[in-house]
PDB file of N, CA and C in Angstrom:
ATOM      1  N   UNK A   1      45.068 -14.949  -2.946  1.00  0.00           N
ATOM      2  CA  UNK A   1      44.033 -15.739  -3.587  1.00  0.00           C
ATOM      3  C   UNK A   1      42.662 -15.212  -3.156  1.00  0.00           C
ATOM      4  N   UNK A   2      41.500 -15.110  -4.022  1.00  0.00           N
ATOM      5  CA  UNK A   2      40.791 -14.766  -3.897  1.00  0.00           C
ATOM      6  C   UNK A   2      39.397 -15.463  -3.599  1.00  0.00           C
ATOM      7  N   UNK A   3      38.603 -15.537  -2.283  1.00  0.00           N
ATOM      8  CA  UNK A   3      38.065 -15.777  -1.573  1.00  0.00           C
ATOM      9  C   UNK A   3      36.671 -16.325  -2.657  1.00  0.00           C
ATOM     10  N   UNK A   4      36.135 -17.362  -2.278  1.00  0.00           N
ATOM     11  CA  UNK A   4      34.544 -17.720  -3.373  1.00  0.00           C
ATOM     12  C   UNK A   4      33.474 -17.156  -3.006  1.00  0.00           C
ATOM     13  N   UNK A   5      32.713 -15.642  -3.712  1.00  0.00           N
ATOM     14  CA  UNK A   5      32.013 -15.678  -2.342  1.00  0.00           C
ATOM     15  C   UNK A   5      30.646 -16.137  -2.441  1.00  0.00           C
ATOM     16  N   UNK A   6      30.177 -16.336  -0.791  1.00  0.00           N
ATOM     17  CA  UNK A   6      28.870 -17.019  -0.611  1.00  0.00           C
ATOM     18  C   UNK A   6      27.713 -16.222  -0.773  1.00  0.00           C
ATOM     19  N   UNK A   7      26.350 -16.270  -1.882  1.00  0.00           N
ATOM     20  CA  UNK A   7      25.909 -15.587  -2.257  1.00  0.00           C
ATOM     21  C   UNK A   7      24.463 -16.228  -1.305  1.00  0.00           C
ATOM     22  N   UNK A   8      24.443 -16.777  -0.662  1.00  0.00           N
ATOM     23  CA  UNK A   8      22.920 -17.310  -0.027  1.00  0.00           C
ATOM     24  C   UNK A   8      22.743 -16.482   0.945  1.00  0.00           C
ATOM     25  N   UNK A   9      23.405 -15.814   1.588  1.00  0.00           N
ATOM     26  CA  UNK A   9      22.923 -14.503   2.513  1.00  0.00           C
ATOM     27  C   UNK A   9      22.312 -13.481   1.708  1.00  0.00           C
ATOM     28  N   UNK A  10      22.855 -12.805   1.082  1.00  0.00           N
ATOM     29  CA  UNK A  10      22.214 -11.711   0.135  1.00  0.00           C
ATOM     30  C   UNK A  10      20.854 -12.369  -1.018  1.00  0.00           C
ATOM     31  N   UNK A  11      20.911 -13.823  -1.329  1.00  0.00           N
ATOM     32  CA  UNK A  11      19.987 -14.093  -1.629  1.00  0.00           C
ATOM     33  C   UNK A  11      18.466 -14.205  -0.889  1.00  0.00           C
ATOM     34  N   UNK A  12      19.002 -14.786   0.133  1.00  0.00           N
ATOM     35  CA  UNK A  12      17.937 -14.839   1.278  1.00  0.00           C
ATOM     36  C   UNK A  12      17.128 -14.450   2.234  1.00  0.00           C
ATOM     37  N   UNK A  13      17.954 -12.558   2.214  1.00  0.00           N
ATOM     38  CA  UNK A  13      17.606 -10.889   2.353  1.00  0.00           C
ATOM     39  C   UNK A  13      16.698 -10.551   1.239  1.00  0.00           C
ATOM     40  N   UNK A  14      16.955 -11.190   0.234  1.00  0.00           N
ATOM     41  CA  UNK A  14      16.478 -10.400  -0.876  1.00  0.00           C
ATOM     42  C   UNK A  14      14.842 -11.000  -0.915  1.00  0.00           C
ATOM     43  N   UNK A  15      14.706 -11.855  -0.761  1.00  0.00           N
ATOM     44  CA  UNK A  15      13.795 -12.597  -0.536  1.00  0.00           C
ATOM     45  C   UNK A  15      12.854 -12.267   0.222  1.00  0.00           C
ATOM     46  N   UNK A  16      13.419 -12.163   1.843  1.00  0.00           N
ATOM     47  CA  UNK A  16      12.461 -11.710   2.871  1.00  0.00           C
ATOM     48  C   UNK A  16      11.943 -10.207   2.855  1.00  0.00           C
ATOM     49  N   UNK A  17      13.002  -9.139   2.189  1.00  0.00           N
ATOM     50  CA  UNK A  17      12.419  -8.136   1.631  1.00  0.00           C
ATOM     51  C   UNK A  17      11.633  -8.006   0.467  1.00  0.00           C
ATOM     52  N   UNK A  18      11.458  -8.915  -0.287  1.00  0.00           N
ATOM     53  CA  UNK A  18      10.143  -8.669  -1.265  1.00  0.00           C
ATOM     54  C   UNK A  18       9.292  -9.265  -1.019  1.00  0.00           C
ATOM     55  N   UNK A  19       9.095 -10.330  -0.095  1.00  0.00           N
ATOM     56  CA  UNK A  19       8.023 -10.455   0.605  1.00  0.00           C
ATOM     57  C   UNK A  19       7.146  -9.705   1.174  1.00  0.00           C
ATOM     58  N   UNK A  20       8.371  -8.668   1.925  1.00  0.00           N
ATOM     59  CA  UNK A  20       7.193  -7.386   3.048  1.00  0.00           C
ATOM     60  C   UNK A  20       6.827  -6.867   2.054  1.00  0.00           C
ATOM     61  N   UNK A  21       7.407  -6.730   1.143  1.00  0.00           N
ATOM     62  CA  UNK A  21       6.648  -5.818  -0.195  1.00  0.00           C
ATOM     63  C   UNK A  21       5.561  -6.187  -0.805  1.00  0.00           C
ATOM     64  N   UNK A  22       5.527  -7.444  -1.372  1.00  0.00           N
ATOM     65  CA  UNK A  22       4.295  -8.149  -2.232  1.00  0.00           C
ATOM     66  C   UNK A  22       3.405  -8.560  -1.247  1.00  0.00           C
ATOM     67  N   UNK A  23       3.237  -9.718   0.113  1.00  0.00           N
ATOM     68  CA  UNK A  23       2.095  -9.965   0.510  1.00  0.00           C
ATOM     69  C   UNK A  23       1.582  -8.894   1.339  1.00  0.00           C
ATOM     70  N   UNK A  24       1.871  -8.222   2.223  1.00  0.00           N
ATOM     71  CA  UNK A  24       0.840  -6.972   2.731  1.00  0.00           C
ATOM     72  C   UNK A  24       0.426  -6.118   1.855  1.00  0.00           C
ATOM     73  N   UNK A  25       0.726  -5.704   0.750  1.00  0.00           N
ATOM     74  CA  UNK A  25       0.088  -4.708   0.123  1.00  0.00           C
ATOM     75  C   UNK A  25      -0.782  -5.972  -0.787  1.00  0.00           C
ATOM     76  N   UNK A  26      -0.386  -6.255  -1.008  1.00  0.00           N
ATOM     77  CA  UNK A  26      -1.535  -7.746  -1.882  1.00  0.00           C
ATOM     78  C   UNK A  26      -2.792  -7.828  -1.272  1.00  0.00           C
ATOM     79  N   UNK A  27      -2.493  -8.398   0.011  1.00  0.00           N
ATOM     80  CA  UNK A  27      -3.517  -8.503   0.736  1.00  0.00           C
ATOM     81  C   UNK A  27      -4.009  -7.170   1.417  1.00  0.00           C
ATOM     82  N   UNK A  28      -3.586  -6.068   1.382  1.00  0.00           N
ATOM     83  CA  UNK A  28      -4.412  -4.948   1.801  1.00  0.00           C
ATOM     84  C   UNK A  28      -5.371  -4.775   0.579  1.00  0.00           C
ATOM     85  N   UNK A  29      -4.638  -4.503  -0.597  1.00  0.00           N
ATOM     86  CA  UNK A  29      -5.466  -4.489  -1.957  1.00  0.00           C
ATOM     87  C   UNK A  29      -6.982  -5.674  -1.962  1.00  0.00           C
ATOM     88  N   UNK A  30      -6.714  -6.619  -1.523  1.00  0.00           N
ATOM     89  CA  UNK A  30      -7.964  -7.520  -2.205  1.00  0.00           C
ATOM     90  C   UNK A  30      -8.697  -7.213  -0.964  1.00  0.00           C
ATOM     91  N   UNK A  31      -8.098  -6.889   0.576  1.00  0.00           N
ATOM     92  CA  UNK A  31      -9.256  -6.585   1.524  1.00  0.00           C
ATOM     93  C   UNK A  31     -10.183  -5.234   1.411  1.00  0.00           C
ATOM     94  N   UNK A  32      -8.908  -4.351   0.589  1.00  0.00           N
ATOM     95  CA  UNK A  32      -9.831  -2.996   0.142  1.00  0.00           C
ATOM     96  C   UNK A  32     -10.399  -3.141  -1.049  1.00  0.00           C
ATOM     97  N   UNK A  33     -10.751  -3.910  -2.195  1.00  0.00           N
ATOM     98  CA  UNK A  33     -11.633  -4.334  -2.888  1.00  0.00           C
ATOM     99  C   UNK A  33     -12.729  -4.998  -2.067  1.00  0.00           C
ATOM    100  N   UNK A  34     -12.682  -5.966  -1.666  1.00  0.00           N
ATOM    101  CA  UNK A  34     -13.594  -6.350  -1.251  1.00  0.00           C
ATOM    102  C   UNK A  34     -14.492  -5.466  -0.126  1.00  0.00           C
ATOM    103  N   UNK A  35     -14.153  -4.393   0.406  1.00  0.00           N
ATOM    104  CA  UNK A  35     -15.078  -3.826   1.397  1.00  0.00           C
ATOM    105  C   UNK A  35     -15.831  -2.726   0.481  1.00  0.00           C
ATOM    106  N   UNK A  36     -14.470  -2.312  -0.360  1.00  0.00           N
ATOM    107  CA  UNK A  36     -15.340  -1.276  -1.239  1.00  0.00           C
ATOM    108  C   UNK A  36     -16.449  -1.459  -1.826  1.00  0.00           C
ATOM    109  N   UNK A  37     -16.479  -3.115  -2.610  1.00  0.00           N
ATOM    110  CA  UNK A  37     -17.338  -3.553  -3.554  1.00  0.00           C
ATOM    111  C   UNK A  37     -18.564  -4.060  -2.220  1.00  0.00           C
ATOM    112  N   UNK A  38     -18.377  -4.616  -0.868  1.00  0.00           N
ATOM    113  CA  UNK A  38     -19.455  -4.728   0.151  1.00  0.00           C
ATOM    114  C   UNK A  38     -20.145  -3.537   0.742  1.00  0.00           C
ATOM    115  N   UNK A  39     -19.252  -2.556   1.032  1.00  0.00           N
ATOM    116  CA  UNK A  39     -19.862  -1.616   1.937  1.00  0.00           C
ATOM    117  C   UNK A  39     -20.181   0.226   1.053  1.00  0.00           C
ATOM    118  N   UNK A  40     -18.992   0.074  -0.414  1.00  0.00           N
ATOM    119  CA  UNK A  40     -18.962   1.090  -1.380  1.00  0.00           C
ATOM    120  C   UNK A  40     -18.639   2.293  -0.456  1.00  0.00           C
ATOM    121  N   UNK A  41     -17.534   2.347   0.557  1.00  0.00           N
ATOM    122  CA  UNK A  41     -16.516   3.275   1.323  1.00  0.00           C
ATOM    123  C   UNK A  41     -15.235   3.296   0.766  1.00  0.00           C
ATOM    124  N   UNK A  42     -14.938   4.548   0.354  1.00  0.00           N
ATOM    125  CA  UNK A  42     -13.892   5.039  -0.366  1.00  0.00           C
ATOM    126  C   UNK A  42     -12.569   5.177   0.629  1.00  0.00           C
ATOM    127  N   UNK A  43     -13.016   5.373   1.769  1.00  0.00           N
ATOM    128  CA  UNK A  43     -12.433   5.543   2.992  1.00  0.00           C
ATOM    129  C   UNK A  43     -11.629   4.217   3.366  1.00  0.00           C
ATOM    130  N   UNK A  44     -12.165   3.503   3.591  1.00  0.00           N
ATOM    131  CA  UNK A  44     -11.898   2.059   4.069  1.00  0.00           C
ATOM    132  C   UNK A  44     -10.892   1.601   2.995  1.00  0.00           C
ATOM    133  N   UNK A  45     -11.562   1.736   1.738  1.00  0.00           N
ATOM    134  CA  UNK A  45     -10.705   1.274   0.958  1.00  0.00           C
ATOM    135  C   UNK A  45      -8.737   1.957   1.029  1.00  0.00           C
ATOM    136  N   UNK A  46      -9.034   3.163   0.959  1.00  0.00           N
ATOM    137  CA  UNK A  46      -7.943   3.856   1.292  1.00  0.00           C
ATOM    138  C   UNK A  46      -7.140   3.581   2.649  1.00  0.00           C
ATOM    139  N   UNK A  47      -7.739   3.038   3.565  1.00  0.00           N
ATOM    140  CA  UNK A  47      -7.564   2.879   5.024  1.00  0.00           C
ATOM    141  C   UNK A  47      -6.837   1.512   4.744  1.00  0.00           C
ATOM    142  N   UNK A  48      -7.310   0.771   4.044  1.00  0.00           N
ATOM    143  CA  UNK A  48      -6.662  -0.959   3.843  1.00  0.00           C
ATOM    144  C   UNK A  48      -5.790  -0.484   3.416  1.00  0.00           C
ATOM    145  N   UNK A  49      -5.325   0.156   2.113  1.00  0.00           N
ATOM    146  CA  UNK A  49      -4.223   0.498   1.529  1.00  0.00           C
ATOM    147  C   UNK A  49      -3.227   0.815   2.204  1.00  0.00           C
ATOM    148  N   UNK A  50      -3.066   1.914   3.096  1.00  0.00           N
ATOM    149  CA  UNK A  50      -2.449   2.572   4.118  1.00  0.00           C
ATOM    150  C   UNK A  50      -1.540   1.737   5.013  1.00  0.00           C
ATOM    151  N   UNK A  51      -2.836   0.684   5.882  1.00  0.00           N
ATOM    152  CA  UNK A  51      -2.221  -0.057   6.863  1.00  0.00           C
ATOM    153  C   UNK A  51      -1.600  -1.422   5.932  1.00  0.00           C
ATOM    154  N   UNK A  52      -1.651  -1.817   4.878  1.00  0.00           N
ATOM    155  CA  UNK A  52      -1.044  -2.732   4.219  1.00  0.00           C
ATOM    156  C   UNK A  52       0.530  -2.191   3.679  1.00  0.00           C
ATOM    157  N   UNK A  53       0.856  -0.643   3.490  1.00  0.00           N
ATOM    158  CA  UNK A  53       1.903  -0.159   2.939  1.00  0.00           C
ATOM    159  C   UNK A  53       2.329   0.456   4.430  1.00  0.00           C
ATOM    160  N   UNK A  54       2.101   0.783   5.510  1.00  0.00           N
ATOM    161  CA  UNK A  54       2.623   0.266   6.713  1.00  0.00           C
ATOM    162  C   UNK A  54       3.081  -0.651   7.684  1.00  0.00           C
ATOM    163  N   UNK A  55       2.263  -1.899   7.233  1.00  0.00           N
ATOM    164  CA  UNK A  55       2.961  -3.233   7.155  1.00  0.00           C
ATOM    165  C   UNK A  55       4.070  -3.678   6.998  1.00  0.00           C
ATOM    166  N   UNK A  56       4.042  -3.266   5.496  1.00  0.00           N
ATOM    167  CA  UNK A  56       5.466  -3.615   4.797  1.00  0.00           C
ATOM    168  C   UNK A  56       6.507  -3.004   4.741  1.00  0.00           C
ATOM    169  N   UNK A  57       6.168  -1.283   5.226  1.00  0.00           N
ATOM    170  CA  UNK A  57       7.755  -0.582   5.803  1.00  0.00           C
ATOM    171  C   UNK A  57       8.142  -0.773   7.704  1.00  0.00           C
ATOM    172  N   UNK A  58       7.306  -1.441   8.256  1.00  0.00           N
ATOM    173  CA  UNK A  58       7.833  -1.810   9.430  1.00  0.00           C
ATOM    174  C   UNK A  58       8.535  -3.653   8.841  1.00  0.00           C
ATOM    175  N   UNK A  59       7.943  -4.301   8.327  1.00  0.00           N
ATOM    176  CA  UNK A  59       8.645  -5.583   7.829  1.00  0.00           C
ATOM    177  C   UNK A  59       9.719  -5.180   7.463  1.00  0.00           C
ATOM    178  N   UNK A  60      10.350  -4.598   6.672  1.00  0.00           N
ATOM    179  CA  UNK A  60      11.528  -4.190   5.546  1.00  0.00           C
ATOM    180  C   UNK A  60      12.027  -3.556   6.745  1.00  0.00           C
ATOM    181  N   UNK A  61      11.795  -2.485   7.420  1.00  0.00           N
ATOM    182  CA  UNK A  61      12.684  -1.910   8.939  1.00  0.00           C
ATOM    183  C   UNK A  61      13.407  -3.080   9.615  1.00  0.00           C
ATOM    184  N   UNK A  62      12.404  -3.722  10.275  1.00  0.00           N
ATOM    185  CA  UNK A  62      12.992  -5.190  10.859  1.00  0.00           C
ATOM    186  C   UNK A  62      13.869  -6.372  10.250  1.00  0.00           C
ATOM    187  N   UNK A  63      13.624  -6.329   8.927  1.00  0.00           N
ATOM    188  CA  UNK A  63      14.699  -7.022   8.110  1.00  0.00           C
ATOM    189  C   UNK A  63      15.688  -6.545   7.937  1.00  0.00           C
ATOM    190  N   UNK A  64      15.585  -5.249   7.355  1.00  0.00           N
ATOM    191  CA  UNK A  64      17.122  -4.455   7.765  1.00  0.00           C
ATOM    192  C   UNK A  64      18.106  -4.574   8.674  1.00  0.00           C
ATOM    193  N   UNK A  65      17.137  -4.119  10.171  1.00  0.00           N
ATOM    194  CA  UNK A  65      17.589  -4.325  11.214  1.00  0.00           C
ATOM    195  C   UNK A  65      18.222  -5.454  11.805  1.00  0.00           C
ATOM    196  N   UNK A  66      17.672  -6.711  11.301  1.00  0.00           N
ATOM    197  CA  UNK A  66      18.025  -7.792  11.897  1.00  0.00           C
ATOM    198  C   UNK A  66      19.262  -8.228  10.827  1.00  0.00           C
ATOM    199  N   UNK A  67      19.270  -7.407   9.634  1.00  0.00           N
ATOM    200  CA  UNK A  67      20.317  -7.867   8.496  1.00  0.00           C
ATOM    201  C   UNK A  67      21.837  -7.220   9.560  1.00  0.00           C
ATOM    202  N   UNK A  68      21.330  -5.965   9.584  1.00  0.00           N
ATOM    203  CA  UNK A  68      22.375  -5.399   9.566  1.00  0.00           C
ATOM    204  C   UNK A  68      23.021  -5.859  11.455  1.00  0.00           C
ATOM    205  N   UNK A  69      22.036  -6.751  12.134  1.00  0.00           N
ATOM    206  CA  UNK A  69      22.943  -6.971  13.478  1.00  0.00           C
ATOM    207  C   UNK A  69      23.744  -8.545  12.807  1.00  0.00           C
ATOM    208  N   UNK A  70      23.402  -9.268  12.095  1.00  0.00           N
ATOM    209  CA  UNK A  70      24.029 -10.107  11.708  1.00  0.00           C
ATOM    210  C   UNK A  70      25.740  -9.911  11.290  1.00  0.00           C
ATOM    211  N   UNK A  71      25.584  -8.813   9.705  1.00  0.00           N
ATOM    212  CA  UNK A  71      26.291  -8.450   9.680  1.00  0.00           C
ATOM    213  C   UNK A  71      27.578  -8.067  10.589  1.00  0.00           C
ATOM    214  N   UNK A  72      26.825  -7.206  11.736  1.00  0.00           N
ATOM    215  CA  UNK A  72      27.857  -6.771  12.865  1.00  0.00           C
ATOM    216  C   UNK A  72      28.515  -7.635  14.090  1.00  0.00           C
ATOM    217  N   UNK A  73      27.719  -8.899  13.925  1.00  0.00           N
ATOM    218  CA  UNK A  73      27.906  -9.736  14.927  1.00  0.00           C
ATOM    219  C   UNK A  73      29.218 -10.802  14.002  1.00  0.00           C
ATOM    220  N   UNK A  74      29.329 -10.911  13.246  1.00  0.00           N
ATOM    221  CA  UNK A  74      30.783 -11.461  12.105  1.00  0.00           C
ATOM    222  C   UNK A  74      31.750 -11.142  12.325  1.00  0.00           C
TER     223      UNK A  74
END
């Protein structure tokens, strides 16, 4: 017989990984608008970008990571 399976784990991964995705780069984006449009540095702007899409591949690392000790601890 075949087992029901429980889909709220993989839902709830899925979740915390598009999070690291959408709010740090979101919010790097509107902090590098806004300095560009205050200070008109092309640099900075690029610099927000950067550390906002570094953000979110150390978030997504750690979610992984912590997915995959779950997993192993079952």
């Amino acid at each position: 017989m075949q087992e029901k399976m429980n889909w709220k784990p993989f839902i709830i991964f899925y979740v915390k990984t598009t999070s690291w995705i959408i709010f740090p780069l979101l919010l790097g984006l509107l902090l590098a608008k806004y300095i560009r449009n205050t200070y008109g540095s092309q640099t900075l702007f690029l610099a927000c970008l950067m550390l906002g899409f570094g953000i979110t591949c150390f978030g997504i690392y750690r979610e992984i990571k912590n997915y995959k000790k779950d997993l192993d601890g079952k």
